[in-house]
N, C-alpha and C. Protein backbone atom coordinates (compact mmCIF):
# COMPACT_ATOMS: atom_id res chain seq x y z
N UNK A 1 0.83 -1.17 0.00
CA UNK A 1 0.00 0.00 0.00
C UNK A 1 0.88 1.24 0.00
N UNK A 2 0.51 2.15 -0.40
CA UNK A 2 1.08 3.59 -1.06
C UNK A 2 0.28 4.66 -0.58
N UNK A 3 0.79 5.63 0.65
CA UNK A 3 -0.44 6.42 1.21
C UNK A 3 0.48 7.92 1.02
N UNK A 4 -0.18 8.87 0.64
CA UNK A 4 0.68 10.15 0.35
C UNK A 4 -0.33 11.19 1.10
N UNK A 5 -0.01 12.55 0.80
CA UNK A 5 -1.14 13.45 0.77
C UNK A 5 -2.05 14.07 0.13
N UNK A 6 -1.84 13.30 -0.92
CA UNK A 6 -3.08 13.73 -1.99
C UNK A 6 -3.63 12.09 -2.22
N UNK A 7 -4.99 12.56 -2.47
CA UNK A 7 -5.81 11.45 -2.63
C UNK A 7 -5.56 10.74 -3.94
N UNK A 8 -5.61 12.02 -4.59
CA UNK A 8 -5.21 11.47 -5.97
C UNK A 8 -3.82 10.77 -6.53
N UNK A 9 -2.79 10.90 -5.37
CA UNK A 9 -1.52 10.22 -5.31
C UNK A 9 -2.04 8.91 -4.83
N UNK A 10 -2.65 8.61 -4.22
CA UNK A 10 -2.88 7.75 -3.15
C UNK A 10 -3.50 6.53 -4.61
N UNK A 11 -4.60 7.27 -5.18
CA UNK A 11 -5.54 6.68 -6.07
C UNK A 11 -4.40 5.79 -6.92
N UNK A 12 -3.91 6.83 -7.63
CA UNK A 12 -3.21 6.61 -9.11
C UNK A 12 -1.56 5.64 -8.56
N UNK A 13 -0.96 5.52 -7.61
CA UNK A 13 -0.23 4.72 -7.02
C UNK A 13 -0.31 3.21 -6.57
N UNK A 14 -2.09 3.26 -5.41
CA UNK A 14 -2.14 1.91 -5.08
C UNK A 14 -2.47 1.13 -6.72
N UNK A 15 -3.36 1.99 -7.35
CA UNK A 15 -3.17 1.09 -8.84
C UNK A 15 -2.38 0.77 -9.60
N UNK A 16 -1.17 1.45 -9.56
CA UNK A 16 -0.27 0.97 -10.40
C UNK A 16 0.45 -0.15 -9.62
N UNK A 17 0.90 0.04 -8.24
CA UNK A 17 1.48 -1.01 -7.50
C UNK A 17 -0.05 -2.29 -7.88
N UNK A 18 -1.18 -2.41 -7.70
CA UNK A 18 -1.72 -3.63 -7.55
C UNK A 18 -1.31 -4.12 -9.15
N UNK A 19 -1.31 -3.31 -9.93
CA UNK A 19 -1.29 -3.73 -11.09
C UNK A 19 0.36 -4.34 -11.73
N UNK A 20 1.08 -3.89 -11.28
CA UNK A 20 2.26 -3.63 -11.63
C UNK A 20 3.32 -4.49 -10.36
N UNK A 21 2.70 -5.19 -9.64
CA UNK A 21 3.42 -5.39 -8.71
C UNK A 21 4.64 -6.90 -8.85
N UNK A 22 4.38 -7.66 -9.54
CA UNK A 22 5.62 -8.53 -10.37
C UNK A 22 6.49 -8.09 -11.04
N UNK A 23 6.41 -6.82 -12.03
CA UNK A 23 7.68 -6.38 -12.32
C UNK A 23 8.59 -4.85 -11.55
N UNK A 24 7.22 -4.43 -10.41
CA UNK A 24 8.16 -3.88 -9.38
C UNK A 24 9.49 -5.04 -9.03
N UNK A 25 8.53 -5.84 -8.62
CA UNK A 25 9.58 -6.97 -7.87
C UNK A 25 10.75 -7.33 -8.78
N UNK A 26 10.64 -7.28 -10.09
CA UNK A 26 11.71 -7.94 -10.82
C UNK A 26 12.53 -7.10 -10.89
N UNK A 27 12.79 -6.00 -10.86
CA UNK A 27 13.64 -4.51 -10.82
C UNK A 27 13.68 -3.74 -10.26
N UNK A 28 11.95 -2.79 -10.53
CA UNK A 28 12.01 -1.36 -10.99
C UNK A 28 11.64 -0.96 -9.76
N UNK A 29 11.51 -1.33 -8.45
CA UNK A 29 11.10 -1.05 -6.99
C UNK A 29 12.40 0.30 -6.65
N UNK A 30 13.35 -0.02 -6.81
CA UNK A 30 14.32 0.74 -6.80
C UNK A 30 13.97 2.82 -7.14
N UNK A 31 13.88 2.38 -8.40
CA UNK A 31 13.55 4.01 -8.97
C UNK A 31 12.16 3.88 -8.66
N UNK A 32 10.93 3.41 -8.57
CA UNK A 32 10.01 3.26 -8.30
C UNK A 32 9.83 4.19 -6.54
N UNK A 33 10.89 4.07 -5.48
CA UNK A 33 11.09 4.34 -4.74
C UNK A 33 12.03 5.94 -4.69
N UNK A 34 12.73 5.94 -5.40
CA UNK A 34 13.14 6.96 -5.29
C UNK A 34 12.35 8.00 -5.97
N UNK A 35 11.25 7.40 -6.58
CA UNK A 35 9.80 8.55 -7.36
C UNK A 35 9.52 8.95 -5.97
N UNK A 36 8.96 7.87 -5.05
CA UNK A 36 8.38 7.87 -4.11
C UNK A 36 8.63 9.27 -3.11
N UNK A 37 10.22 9.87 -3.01
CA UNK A 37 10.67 10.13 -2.01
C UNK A 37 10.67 11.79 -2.55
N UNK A 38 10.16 12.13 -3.80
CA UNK A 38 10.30 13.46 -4.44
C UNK A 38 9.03 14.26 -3.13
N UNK A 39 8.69 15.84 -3.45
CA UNK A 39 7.45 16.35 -2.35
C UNK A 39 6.67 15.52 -3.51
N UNK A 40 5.15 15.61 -2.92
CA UNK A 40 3.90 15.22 -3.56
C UNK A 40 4.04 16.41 -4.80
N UNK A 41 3.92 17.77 -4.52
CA UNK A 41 3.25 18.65 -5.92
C UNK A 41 4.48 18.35 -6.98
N UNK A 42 5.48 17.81 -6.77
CA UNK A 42 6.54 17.33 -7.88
C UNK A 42 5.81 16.09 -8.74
N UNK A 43 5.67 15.16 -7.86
CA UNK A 43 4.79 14.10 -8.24
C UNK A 43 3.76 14.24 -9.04
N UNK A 44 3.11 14.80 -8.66
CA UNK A 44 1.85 15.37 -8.99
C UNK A 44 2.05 15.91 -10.51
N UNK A 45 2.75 17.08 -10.71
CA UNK A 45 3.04 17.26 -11.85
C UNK A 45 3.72 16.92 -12.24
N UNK A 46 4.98 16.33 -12.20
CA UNK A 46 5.00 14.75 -13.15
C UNK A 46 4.47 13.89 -13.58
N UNK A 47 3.68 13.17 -12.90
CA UNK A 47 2.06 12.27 -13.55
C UNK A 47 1.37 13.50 -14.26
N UNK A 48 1.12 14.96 -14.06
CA UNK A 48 0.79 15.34 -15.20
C UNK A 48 1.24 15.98 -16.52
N UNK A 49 2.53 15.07 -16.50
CA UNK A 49 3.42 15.38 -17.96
C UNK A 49 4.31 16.74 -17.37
N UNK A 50 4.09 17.25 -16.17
CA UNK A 50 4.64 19.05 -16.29
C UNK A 50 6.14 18.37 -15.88
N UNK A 51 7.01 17.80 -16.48
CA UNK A 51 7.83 17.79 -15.41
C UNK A 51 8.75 18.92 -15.25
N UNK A 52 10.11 18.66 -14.55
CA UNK A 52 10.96 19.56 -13.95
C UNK A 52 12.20 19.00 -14.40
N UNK A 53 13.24 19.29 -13.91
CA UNK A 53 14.58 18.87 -13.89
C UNK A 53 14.90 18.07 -12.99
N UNK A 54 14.19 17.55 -11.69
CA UNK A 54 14.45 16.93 -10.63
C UNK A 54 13.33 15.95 -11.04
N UNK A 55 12.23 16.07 -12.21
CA UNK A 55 11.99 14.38 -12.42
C UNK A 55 11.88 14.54 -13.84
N UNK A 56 12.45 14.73 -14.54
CA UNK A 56 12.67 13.81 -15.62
C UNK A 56 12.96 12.86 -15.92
N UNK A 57 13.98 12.38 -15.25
CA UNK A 57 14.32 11.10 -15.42
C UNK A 57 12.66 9.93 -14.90
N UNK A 58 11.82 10.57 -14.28
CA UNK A 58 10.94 9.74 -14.08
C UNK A 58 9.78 9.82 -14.97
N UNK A 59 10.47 10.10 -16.22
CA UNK A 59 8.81 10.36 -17.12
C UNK A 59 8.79 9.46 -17.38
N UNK A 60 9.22 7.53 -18.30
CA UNK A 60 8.98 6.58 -18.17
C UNK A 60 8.09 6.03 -16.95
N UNK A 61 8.78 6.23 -16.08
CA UNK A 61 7.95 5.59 -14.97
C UNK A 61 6.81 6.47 -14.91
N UNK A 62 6.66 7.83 -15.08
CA UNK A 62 5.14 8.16 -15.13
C UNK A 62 4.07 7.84 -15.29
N UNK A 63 4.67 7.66 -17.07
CA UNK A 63 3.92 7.40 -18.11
C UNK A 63 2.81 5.93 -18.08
N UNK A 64 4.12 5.41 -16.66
CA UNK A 64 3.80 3.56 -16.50
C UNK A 64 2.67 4.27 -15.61
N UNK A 65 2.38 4.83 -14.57
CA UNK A 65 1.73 5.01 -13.39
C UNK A 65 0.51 5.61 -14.37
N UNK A 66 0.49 6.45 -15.57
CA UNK A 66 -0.97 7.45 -15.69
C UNK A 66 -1.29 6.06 -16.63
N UNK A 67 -0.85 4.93 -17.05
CA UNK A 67 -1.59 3.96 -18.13
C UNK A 67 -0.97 4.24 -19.17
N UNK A 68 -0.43 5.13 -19.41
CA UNK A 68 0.04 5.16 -21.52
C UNK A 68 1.48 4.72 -21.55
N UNK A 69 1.82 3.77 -20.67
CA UNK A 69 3.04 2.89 -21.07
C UNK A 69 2.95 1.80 -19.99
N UNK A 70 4.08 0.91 -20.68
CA UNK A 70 4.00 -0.34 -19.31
C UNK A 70 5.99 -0.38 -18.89
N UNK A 71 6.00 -1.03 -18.06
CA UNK A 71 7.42 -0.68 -17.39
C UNK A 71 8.35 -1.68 -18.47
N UNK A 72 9.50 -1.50 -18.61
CA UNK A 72 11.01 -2.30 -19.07
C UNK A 72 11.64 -2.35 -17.78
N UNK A 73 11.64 -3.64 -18.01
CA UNK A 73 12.01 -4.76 -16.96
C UNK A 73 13.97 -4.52 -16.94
């Protein structure tokens, strides 16, 4: 389980972990975690495409979390 301060973090997270949770395990838990550890409004606008310089590197994994991609293992 995945609990933040926005609901809508909360929403769009526990789904990707229930969904996604075998190839967390095979790898991607790692950066998956270090998404984790950014503030929420970074997050936030990263899942909505706005990113920054401190997550770019997480637009793949975004992209996995909003549905319009799936993770590389």
């Amino acid at each position: 389980m995945c609990r933040r301060g926005m609901k809508e973090l909360d929403v769009l997270l526990e789904r990707f972990i229930a969904s996604h949770e075998a190839e967390l395990r095979a790898g991607q838990w790692p950066e998956f975690e270090a998404f984790l550890k950014i503030e929420d409004d970074l997050v936030w606008d990263c899942l909505r495409g706005e990113n920054s310089a401190q997550t770019e590197s997480f637009s793949e994994l975004a992209a996995a979390i909003r549905g319009d991609a799936s993770l590389h293992g």
